[in-house]
N, C-alpha and C. Protein backbone atom coordinates (compact mmCIF):
# COMPACT_ATOMS: atom_id res chain seq x y z
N UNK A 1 0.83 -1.19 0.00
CA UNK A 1 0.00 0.00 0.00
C UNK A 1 0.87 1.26 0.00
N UNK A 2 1.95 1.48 -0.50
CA UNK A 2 2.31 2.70 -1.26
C UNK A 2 2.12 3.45 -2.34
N UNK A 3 0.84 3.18 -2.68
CA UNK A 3 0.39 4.82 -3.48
C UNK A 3 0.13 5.80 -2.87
N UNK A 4 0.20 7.04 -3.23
CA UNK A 4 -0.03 8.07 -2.76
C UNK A 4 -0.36 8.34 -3.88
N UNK A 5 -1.78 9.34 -3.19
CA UNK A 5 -2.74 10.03 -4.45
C UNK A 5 -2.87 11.05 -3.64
N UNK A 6 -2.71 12.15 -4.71
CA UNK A 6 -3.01 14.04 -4.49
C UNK A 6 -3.96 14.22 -3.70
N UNK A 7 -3.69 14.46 -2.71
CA UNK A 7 -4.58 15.18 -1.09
C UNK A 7 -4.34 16.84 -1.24
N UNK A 8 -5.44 17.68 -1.06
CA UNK A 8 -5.20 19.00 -0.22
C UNK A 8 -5.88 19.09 0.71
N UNK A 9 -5.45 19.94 1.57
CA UNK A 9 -6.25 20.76 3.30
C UNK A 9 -7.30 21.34 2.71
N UNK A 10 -8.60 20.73 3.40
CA UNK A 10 -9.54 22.11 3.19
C UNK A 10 -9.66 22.83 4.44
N UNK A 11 -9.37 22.41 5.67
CA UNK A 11 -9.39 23.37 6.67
C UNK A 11 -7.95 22.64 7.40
N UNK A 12 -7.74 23.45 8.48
CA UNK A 12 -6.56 23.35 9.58
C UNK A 12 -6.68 24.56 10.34
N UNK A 13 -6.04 23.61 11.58
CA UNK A 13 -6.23 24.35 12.78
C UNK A 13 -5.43 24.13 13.29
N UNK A 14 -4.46 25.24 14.13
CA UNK A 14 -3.39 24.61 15.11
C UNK A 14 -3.63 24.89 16.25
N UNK A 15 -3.29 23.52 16.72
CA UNK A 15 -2.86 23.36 18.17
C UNK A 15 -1.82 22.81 18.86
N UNK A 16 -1.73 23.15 20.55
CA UNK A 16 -0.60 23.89 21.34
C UNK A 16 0.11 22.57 20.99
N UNK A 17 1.17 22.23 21.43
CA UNK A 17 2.62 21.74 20.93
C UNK A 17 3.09 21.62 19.09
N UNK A 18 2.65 22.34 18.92
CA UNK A 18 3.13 22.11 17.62
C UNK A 18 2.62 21.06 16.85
N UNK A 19 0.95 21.45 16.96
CA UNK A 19 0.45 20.30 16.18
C UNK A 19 -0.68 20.50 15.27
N UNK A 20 -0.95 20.32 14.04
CA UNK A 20 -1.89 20.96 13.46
C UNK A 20 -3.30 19.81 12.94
N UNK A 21 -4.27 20.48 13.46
CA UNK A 21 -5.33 19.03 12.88
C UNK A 21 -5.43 19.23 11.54
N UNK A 22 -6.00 18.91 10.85
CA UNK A 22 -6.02 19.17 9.22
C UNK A 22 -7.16 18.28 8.51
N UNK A 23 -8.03 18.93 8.00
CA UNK A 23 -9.20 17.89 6.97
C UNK A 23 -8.93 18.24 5.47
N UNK A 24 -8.56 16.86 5.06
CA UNK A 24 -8.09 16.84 3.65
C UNK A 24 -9.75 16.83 2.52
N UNK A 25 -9.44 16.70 1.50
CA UNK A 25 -10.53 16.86 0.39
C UNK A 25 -10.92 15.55 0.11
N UNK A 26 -10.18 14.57 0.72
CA UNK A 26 -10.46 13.18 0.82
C UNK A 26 -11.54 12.89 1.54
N UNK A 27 -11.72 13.52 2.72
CA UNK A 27 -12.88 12.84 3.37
C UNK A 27 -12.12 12.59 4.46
N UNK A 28 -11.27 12.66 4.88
CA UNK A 28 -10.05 12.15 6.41
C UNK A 28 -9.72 13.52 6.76
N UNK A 29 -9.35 13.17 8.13
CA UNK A 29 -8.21 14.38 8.76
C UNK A 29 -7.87 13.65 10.04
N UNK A 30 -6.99 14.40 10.89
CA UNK A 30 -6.25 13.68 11.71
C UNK A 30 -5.18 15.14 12.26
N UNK A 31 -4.49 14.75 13.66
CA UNK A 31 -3.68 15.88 13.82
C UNK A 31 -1.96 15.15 13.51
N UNK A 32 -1.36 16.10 13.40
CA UNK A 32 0.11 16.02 13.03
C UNK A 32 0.98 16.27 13.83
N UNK A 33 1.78 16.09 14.43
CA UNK A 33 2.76 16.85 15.23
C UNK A 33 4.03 17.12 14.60
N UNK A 34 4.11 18.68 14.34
CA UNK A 34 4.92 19.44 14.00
C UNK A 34 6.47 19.44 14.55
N UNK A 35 6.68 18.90 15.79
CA UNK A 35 7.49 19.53 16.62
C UNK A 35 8.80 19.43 16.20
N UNK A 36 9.17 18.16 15.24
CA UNK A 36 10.16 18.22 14.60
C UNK A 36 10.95 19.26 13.58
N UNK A 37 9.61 19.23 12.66
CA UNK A 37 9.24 20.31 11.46
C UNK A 37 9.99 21.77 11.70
N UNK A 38 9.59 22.42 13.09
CA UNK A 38 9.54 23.53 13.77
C UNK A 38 11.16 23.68 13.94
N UNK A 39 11.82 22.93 13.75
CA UNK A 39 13.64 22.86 14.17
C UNK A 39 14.22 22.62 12.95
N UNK A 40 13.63 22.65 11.76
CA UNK A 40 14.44 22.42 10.36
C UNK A 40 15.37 23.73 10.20
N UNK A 41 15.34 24.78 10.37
CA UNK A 41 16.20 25.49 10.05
C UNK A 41 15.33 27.64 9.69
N UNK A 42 16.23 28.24 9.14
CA UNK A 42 15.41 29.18 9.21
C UNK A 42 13.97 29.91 8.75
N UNK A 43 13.20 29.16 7.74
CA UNK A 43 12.64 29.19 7.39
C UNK A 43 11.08 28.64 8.37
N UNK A 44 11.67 28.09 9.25
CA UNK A 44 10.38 27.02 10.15
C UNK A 44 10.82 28.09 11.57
N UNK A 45 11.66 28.41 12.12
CA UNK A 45 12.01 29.20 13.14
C UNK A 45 10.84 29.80 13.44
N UNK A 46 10.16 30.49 13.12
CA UNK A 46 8.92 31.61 13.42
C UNK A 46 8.21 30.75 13.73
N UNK A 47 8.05 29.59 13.22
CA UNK A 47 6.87 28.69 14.10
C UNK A 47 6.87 27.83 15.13
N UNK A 48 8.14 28.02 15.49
CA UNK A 48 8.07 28.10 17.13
C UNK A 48 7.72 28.58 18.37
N UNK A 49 6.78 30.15 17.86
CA UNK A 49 6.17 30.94 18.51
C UNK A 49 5.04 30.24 18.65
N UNK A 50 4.12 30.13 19.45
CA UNK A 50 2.85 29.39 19.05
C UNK A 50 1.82 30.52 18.84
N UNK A 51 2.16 31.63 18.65
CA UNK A 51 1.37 32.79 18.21
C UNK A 51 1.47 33.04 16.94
N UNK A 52 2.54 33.19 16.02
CA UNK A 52 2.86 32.97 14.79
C UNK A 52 2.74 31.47 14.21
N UNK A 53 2.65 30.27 14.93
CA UNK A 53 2.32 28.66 14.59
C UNK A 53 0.96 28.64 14.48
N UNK A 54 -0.19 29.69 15.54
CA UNK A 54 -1.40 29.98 15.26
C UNK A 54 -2.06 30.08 13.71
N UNK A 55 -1.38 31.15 13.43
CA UNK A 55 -1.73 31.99 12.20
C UNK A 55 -1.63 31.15 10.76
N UNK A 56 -1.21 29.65 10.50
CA UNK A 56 -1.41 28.56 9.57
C UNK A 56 -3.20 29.23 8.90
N UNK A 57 -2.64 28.50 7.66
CA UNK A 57 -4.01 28.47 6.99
C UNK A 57 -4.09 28.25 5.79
N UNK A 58 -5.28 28.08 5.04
CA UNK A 58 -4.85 27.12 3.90
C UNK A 58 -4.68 27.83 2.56
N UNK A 59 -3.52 27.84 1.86
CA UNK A 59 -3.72 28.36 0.61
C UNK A 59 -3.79 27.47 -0.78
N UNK A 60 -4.33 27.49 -1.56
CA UNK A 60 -4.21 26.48 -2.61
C UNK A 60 -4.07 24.58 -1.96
N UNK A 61 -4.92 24.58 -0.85
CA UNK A 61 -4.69 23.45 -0.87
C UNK A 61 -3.65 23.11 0.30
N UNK A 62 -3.02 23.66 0.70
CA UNK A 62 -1.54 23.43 1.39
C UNK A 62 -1.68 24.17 2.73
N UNK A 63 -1.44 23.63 3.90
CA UNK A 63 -1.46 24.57 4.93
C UNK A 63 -0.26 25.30 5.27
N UNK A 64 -0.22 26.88 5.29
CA UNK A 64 0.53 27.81 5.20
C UNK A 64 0.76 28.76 5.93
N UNK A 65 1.77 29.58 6.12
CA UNK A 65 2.26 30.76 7.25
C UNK A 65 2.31 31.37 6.50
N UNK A 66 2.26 32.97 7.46
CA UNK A 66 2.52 34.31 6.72
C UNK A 66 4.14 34.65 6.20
N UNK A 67 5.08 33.63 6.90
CA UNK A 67 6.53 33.85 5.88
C UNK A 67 6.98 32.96 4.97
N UNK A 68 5.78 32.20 4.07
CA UNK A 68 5.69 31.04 2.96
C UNK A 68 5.91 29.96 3.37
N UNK A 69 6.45 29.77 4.89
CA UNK A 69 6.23 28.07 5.28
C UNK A 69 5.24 27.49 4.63
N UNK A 70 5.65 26.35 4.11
CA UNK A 70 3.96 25.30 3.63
C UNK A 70 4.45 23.98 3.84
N UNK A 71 3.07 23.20 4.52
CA UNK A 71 3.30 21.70 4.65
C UNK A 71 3.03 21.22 3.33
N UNK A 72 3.86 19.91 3.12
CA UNK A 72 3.19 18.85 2.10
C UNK A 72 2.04 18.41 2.49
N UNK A 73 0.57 18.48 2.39
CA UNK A 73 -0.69 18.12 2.49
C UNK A 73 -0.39 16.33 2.32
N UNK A 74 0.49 15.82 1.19
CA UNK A 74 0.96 14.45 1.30
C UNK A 74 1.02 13.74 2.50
N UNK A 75 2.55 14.55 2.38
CA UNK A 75 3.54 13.88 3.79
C UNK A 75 2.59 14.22 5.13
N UNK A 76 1.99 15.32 5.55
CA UNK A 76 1.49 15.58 6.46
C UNK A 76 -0.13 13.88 6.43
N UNK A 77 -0.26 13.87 5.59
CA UNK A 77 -1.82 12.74 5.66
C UNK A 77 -1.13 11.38 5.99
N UNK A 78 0.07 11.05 5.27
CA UNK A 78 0.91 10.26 5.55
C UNK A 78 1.35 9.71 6.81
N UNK A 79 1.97 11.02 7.10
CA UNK A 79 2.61 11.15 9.32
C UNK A 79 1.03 10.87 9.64
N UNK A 80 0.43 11.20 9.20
CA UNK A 80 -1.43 10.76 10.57
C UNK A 80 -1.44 9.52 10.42
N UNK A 81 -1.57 8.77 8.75
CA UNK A 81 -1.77 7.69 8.96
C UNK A 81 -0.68 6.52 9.95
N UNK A 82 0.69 6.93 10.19
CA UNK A 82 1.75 6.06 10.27
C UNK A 82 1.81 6.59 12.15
N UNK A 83 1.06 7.58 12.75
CA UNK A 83 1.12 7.68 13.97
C UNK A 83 -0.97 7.37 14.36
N UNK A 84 -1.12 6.72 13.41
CA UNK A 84 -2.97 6.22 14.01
C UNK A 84 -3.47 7.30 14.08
N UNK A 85 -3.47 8.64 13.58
CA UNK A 85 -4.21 10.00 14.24
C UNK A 85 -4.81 10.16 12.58
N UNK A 86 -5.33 9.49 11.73
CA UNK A 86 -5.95 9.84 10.74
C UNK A 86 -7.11 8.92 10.78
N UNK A 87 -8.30 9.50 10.57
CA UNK A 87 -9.43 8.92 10.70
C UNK A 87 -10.62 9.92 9.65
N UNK A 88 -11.61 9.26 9.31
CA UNK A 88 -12.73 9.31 8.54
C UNK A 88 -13.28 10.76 9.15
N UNK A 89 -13.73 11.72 8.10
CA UNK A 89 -14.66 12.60 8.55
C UNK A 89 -16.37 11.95 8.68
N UNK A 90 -17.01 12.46 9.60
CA UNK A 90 -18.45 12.17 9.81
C UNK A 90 -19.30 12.94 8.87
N UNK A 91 -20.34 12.49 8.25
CA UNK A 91 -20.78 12.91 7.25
C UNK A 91 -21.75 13.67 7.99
N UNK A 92 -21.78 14.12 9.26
CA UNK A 92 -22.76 15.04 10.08
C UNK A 92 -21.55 16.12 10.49
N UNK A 93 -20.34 15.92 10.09
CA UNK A 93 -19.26 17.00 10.41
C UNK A 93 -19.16 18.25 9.69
């Protein structure tokens, strides 16, 4: 089961440790934990604030910061499935 097929965010939300929930266009979402992400280097630095880690949101699909940080919507559906935190949206959601 390694295909991967084109996912985007239609919503995301972050929350406190560096973790963002995220509902893909698939019909799933699940939360992520960032905390690694947040230590890559200068470009991720600012989102170590959790006031500026707040401010995520979705552009084209991709969840995004105001200094062009963007997650892979992929890799991010991926990390949910491989830590159990990805699960089915409710069709009353």
């Amino acid at each position: 089961m390694n295909e991967f097929k084109m996912v985007r965010a239609r919503r995301v939300r972050a929350l406190p440790d560096a973790q963002l929930e995220i509902e893909f266009d698939n019909a799933t979402m699940g939360v992520v934990d960032l905390s690694d992400f947040v230590m890559l280097g200068p470009v991720t630095e600012p989102l170590r604030d959790p006031a500026f880690f707040a401010r995520v949101f979705v552009e084209m699909g991709v969840p995004t910061w105001p200094n062009g940080c963007d997650l892979d919507p992929i890799n991010a559906q991926m990390r949910m499935r491989e830590a159990g935190t990805l699960r089915a949206v409710s069709a009353t959601a």
